[in-house]
Protein backbone atom coordinates (compact mmCIF):
# COMPACT_ATOMS: atom_id res chain seq x y z
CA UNK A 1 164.05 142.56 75.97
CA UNK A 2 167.26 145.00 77.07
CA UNK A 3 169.81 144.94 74.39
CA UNK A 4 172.89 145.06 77.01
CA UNK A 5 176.71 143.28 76.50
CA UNK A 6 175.10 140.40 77.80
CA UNK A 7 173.83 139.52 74.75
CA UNK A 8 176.97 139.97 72.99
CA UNK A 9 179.15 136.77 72.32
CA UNK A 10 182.69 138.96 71.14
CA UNK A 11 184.41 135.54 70.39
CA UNK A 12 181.48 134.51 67.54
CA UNK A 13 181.41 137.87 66.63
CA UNK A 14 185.34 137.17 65.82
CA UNK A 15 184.46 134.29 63.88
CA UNK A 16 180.88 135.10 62.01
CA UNK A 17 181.37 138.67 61.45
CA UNK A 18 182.97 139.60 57.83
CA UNK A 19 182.62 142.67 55.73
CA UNK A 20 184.94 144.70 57.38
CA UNK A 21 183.90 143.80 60.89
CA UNK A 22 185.02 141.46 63.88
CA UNK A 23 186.24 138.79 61.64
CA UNK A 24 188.50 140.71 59.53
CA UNK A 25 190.18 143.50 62.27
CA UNK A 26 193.06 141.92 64.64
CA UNK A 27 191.84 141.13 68.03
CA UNK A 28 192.15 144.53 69.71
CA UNK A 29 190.08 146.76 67.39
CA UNK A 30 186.64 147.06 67.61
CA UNK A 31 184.94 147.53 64.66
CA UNK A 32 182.16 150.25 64.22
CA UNK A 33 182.23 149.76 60.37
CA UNK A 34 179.94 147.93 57.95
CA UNK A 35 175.87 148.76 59.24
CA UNK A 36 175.14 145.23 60.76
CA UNK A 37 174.36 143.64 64.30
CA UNK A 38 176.39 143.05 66.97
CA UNK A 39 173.54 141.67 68.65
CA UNK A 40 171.95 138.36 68.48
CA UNK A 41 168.70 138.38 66.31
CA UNK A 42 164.68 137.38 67.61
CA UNK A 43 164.23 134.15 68.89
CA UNK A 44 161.35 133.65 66.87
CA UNK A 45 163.32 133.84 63.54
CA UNK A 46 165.71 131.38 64.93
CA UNK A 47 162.92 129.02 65.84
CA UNK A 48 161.24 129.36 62.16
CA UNK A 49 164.71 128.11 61.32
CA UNK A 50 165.39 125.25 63.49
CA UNK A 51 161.32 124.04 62.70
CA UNK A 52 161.94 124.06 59.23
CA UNK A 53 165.38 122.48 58.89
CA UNK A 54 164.18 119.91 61.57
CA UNK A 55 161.28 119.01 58.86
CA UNK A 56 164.66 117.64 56.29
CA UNK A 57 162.80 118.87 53.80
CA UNK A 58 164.96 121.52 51.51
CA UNK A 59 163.77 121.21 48.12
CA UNK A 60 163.25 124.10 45.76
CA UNK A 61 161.02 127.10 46.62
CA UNK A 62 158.68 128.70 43.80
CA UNK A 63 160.50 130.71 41.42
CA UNK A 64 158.44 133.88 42.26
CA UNK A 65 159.09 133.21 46.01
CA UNK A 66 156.83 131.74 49.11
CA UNK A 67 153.88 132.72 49.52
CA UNK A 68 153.73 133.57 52.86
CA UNK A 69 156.37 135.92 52.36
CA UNK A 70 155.10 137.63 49.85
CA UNK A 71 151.44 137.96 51.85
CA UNK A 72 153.33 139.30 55.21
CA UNK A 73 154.97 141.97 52.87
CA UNK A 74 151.92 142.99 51.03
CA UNK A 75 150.31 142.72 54.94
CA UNK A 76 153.22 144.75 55.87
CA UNK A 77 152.96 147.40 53.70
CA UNK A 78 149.57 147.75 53.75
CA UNK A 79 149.29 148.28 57.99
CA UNK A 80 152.96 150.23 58.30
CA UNK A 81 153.24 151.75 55.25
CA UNK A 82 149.45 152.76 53.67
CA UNK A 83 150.76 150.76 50.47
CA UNK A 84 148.71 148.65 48.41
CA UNK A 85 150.32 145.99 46.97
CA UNK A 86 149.40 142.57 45.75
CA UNK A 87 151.56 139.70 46.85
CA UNK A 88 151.77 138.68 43.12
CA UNK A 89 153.60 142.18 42.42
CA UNK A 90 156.11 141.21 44.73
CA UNK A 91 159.46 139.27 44.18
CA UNK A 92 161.86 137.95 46.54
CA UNK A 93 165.48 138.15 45.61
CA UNK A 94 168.67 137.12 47.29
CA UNK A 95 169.57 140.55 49.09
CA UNK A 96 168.13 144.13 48.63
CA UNK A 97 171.57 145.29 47.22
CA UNK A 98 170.66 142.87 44.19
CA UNK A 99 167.09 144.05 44.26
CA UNK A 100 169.21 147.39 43.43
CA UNK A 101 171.27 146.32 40.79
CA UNK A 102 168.15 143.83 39.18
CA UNK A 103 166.07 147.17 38.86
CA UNK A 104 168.71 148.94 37.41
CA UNK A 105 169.53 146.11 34.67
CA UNK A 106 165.94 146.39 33.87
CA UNK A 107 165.17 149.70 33.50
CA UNK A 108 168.57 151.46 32.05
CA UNK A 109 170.18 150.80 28.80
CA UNK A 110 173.89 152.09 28.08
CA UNK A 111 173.96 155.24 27.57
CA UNK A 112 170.83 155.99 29.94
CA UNK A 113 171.08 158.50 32.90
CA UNK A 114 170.26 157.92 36.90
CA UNK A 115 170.19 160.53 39.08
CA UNK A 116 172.08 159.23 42.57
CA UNK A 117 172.37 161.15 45.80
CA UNK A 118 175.18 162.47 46.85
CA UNK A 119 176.53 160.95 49.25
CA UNK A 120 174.98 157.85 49.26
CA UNK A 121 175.65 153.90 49.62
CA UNK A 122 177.92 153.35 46.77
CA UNK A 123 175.38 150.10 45.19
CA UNK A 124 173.70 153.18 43.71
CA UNK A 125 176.45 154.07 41.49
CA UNK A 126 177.76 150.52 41.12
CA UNK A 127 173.98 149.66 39.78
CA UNK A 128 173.67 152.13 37.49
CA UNK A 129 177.27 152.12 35.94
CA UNK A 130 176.88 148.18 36.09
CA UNK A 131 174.17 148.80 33.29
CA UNK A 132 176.26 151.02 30.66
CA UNK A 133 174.47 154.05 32.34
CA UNK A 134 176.02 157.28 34.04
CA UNK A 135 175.65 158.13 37.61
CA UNK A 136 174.03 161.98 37.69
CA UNK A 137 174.99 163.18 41.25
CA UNK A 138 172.29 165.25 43.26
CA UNK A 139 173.42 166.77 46.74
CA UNK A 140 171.65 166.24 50.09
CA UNK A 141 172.78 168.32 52.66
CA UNK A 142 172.76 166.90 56.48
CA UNK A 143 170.33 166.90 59.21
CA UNK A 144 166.82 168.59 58.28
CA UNK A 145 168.30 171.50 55.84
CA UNK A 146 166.17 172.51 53.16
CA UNK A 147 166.82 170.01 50.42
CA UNK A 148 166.74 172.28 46.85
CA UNK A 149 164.56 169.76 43.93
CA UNK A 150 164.94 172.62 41.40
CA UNK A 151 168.78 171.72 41.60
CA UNK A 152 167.54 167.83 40.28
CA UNK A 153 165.02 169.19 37.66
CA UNK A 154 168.62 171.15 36.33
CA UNK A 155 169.84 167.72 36.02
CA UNK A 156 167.47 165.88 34.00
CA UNK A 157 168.02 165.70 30.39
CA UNK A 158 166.19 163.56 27.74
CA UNK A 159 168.70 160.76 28.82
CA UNK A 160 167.54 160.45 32.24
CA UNK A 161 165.46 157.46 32.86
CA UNK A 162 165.29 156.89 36.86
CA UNK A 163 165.71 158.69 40.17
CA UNK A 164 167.85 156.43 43.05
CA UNK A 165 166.20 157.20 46.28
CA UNK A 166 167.35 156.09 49.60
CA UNK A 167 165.19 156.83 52.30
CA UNK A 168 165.84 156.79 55.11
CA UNK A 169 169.37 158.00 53.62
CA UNK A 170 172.55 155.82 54.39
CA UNK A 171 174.87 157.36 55.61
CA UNK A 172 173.73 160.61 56.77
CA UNK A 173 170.44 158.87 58.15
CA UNK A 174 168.09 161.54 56.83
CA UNK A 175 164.41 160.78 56.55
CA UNK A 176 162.56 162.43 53.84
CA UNK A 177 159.77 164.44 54.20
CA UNK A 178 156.08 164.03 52.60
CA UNK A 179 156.12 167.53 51.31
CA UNK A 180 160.27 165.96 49.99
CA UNK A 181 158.99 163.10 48.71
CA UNK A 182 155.79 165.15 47.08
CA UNK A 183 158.20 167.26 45.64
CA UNK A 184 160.01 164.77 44.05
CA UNK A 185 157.14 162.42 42.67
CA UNK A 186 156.12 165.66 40.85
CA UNK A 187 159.40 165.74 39.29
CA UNK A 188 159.23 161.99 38.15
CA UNK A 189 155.69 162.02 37.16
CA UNK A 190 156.30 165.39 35.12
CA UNK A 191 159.64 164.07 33.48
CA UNK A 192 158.30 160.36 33.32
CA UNK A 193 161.01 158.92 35.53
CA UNK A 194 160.83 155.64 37.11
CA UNK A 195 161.73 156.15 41.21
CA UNK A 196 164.04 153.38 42.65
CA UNK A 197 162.58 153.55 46.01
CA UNK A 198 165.57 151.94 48.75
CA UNK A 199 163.78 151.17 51.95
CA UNK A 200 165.41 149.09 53.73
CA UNK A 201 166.13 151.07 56.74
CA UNK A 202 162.60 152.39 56.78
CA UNK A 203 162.06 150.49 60.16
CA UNK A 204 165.11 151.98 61.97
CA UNK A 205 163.28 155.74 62.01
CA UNK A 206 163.98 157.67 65.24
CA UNK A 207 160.67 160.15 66.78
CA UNK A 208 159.40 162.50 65.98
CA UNK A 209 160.96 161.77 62.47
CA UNK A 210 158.16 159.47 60.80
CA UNK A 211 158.84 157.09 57.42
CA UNK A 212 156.80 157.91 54.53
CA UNK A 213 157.02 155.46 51.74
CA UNK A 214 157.00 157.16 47.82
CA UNK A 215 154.77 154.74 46.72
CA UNK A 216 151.62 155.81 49.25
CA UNK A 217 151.42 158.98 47.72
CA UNK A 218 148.84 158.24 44.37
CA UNK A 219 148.36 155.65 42.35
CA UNK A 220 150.52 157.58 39.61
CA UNK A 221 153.61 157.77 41.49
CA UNK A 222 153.10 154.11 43.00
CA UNK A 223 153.10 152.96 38.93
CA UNK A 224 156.36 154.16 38.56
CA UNK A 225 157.93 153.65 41.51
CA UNK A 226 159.77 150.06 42.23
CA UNK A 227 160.56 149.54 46.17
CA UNK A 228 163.63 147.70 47.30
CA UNK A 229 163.29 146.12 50.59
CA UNK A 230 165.10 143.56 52.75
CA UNK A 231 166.08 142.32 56.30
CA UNK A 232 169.56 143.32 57.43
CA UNK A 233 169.02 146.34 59.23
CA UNK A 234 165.68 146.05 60.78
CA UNK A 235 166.32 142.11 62.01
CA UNK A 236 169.96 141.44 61.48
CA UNK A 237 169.57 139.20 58.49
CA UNK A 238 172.25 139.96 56.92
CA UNK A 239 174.01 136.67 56.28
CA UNK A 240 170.86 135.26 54.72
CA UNK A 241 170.48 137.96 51.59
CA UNK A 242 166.93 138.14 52.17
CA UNK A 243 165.48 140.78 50.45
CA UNK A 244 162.47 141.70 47.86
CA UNK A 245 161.26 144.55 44.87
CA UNK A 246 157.97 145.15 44.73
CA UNK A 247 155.94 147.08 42.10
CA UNK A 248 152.10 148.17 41.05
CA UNK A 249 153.31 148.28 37.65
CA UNK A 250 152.15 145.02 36.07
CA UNK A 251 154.37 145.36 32.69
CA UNK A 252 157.50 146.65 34.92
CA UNK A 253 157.02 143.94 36.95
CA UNK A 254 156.88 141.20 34.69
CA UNK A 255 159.83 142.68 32.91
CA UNK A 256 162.04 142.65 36.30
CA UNK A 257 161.03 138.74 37.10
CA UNK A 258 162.12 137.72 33.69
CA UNK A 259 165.30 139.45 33.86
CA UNK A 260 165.86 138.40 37.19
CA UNK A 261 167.01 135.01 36.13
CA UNK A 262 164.04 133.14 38.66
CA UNK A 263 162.14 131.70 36.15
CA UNK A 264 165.23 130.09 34.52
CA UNK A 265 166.77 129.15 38.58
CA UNK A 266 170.16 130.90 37.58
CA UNK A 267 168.99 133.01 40.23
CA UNK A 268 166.56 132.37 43.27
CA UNK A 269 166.02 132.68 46.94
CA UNK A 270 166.70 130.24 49.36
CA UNK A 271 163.48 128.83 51.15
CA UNK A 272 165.30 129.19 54.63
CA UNK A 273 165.91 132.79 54.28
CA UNK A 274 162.49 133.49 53.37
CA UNK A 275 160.81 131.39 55.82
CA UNK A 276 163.24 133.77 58.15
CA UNK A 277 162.11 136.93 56.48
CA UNK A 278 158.01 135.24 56.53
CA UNK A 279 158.94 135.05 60.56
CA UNK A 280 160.70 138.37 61.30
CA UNK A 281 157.35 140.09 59.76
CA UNK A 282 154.80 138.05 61.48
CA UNK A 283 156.47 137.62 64.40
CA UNK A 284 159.20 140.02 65.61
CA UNK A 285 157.49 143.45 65.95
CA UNK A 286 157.97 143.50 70.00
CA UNK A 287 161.85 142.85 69.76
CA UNK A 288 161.97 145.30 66.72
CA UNK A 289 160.21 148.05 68.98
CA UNK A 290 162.71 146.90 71.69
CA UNK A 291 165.39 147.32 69.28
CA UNK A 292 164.46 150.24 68.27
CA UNK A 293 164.66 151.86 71.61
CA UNK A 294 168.24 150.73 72.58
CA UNK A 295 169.36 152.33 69.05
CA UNK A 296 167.79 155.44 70.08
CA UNK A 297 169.78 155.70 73.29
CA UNK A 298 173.00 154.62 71.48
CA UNK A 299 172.42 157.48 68.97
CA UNK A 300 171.94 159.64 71.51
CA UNK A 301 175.02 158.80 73.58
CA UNK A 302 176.96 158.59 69.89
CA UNK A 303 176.10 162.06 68.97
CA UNK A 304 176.46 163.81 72.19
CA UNK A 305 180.47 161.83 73.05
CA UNK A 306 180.90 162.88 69.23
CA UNK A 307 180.19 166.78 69.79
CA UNK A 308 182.61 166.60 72.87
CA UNK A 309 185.90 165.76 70.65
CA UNK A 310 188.28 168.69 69.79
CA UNK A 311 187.51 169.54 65.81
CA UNK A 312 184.19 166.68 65.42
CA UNK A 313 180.44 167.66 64.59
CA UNK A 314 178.06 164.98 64.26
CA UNK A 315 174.30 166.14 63.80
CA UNK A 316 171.67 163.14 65.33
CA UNK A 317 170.52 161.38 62.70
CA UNK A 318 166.90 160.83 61.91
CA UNK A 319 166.57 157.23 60.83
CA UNK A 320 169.95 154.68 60.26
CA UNK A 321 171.94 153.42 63.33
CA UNK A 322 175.18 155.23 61.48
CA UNK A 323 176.55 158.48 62.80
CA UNK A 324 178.09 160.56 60.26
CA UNK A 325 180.57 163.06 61.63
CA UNK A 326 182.01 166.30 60.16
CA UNK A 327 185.66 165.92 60.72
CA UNK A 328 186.95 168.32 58.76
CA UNK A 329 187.97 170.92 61.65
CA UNK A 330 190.37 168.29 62.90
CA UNK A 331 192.71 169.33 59.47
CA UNK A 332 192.73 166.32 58.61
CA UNK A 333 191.25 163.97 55.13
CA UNK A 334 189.02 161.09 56.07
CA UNK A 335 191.76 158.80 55.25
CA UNK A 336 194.02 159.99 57.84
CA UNK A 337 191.22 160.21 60.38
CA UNK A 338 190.83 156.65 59.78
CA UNK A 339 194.38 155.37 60.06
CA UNK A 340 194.84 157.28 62.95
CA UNK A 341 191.93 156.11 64.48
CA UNK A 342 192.99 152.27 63.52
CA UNK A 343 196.51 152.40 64.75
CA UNK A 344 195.96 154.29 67.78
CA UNK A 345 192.64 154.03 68.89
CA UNK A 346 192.49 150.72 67.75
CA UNK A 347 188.79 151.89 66.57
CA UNK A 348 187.83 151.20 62.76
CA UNK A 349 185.64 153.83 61.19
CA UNK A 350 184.40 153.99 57.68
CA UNK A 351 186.35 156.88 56.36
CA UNK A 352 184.30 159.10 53.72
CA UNK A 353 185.66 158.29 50.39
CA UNK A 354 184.01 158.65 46.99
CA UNK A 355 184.27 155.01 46.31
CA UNK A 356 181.91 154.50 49.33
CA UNK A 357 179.95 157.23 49.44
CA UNK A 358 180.19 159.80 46.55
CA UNK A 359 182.41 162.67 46.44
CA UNK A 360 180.72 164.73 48.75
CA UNK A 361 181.69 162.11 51.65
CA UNK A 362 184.91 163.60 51.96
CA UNK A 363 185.92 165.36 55.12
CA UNK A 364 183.28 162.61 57.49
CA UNK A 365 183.36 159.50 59.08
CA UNK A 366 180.60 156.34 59.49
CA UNK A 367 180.46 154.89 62.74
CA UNK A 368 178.02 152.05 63.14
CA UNK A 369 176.55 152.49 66.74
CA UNK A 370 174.41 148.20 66.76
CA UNK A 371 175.85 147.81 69.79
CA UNK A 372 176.39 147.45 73.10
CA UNK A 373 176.46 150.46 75.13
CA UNK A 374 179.82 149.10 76.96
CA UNK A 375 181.30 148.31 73.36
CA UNK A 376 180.13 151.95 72.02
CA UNK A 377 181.81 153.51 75.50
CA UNK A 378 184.98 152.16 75.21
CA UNK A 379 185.34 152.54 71.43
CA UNK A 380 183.95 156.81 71.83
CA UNK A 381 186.38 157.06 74.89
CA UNK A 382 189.42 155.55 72.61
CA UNK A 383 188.43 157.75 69.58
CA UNK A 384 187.84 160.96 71.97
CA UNK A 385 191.44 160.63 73.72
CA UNK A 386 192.84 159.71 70.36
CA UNK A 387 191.98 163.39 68.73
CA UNK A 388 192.41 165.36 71.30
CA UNK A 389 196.07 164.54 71.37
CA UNK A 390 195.75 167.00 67.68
């Protein structure tokens, strides 16, 4: 399959697509904002839908999830990610971003400390503050620099009960390391810290860049880690809030189900979206590699129109399909970057602000590159003539 503007429908897109996207910008912007698909998702996850609505049979689901979702994760994990998990330590919950907050209501009592990158999606911080605890912010510094852990191990106090990892790292699409990650499961292990492990880009990894997951590095590290995972990014799922947290850690486990709210159906899944989620697993890994390869040429042609405007850096990010460039040569504060670009490019960004991603956002811009070459063209070309008029 060739993701090309054929495959984009621009008057559903107006319609279907919220969150700061098509649906909510007037006609003539183009919206590179919130991290979701312009294009149309597999045909085999829209055929798992139409087979099972066409059964009209919709009744409840198990509280602990389907089964055959929970068996193509642990499959999953096992093949892609040298994981081993049991089904039964896995839970399916109604988006990853309340897979975030549900591990942080678990483990974190007021008063607690998390350490969150900085920047970083702002869930993090809305997770952990959400539970009475305070956000600890640890820096990561762009592309590949040398990331300094003896700067977190300054940070940890007797308060601090969890690390929030996000790997591959919205927005600044680093990938972490094994010798990283290493260095960081020593720090848990020696300061007995649970890891929240965010994976949920972990598919969208550019070469030679490779995904290791935290929890394939011991057993030890694996029983305190808790992995977040889900379906928006890597399949375009985003309107079903499909996700799951998974954990070798029997007792944390069984303390995350019941205060999930499942077992009582105040909260739960619904059946469709995991029979969606069962399907883009089994079924979808040849339009995931396809995906994956238009991305790669949109990140590439991102980056390099990027470095061409007056007073803009971007460096190529490793994993993500966000670009986040350095703007700060322009003179100019991320908000005024991004009203500029929205009244006269007619291009919406995702300025860097604290409230999205941390304080050390400021002085960058997101740009979502899902889409269409021709889309990403005419939006890079509006942006480009746009600043250089500075």
């Amino acid at each position: 399959m060739v993701f090309n503007a054929h495959h984009l429908e621009p008057a559903l897109l107006r319609r279907q697509a919220f969150n700061l996207r098509w649906a909510e910008q007037p006609s003539d912007v183009i919206p590179l904002t919130a991290a979701d698909l312009d294009l149309p998702v597999a045909a085999p996850i829209v055929d798992a839908i139409k087979n099972a609505a066409d059964k009209h049979c919709l009744n409840y689901g198990p509280a602990t999830g389907l089964p055959a979702l929970k068996q193509a994760i642990s499959k999953y994990y096992l093949n892609k990610r040298n994981v081993i998990i049991s089904a039964d330590q896995i839970l399916p919950v109604n988006s990853a971003a309340y897979g975030i907050s549900l591990t942080c209501q678990t483990i974190l009592q007021p008063g607690d400390e998390a350490i969150v990158f900085d920047p970083v999606d702002f869930l993090f911080a809305h997770s952990v503050e959400a539970a009475g605890a305070r956000v600890v912010r640890f820096s990561i510094p762009p592309g590949n620099t040398h990331v300094d852990f003896s700067a977190m191990k300054s940070l940890i106090t007797s308060k601090t009960r969890m690390i929030c990892l996000c790997n591959p790292l919205n927005p600044t699409g680093k990938v972490f390391t094994r010798e990283e990650l290493q260095s960081m499961a020593s720090i848990a292990l020696e300061h007995q810290l649970y890891i929240l492990s965010d994976e949920i880009w972990s598919d969208i990894v550019y070469m030679p860049n490779v995904f290791t997951s935290i929890a394939s590095l011991g057993n030890d590290i694996a029983n305190q880690t808790i992995t977040i995972t889900g379906f928006s990014k890597s399949h375009g799922l985003a309107g079903l809030r499909i996700g799951s947290v998974m954990t070798n850690n029997t007792v944390l486990f069984q303390k995350i189900l019941h205060q999930s709210g499942h077992l009582s159906t105040v909260h739960g899944v619904s059946t469709i979206s995991q029979i969606a989620g069962t399907a883009a697993l089994n079924e979808c890994e040849q339009w995931l590699d396809h995906f994956l390869q238009h991305l790669h040429r949109m990140r590439d042609l991102v980056v390099q129109k990027l470095n061409l405007i007056p007073g803009v850096q971007c460096i190529a990010p490793e994993g993500c399909y966000v670009a986040f460039a350095d703007i700060r040569e322009t003179g100019m504060s991320s908000t005024q970057i991004h009203e500029l670009l929205l009244q006269r490019a007619r291009v919406a960004v995702v300025p860097g602000l604290p409230q999205w991603f941390g304080p050390g956002a400021e002085g960058y811009i997101r740009i979502s590159f899902a889409s269409s070459e021709q889309i990403l063209s005419e939006s890079l070309s509006r942006i480009h003539q746009t600043l250089s008029r500075l």
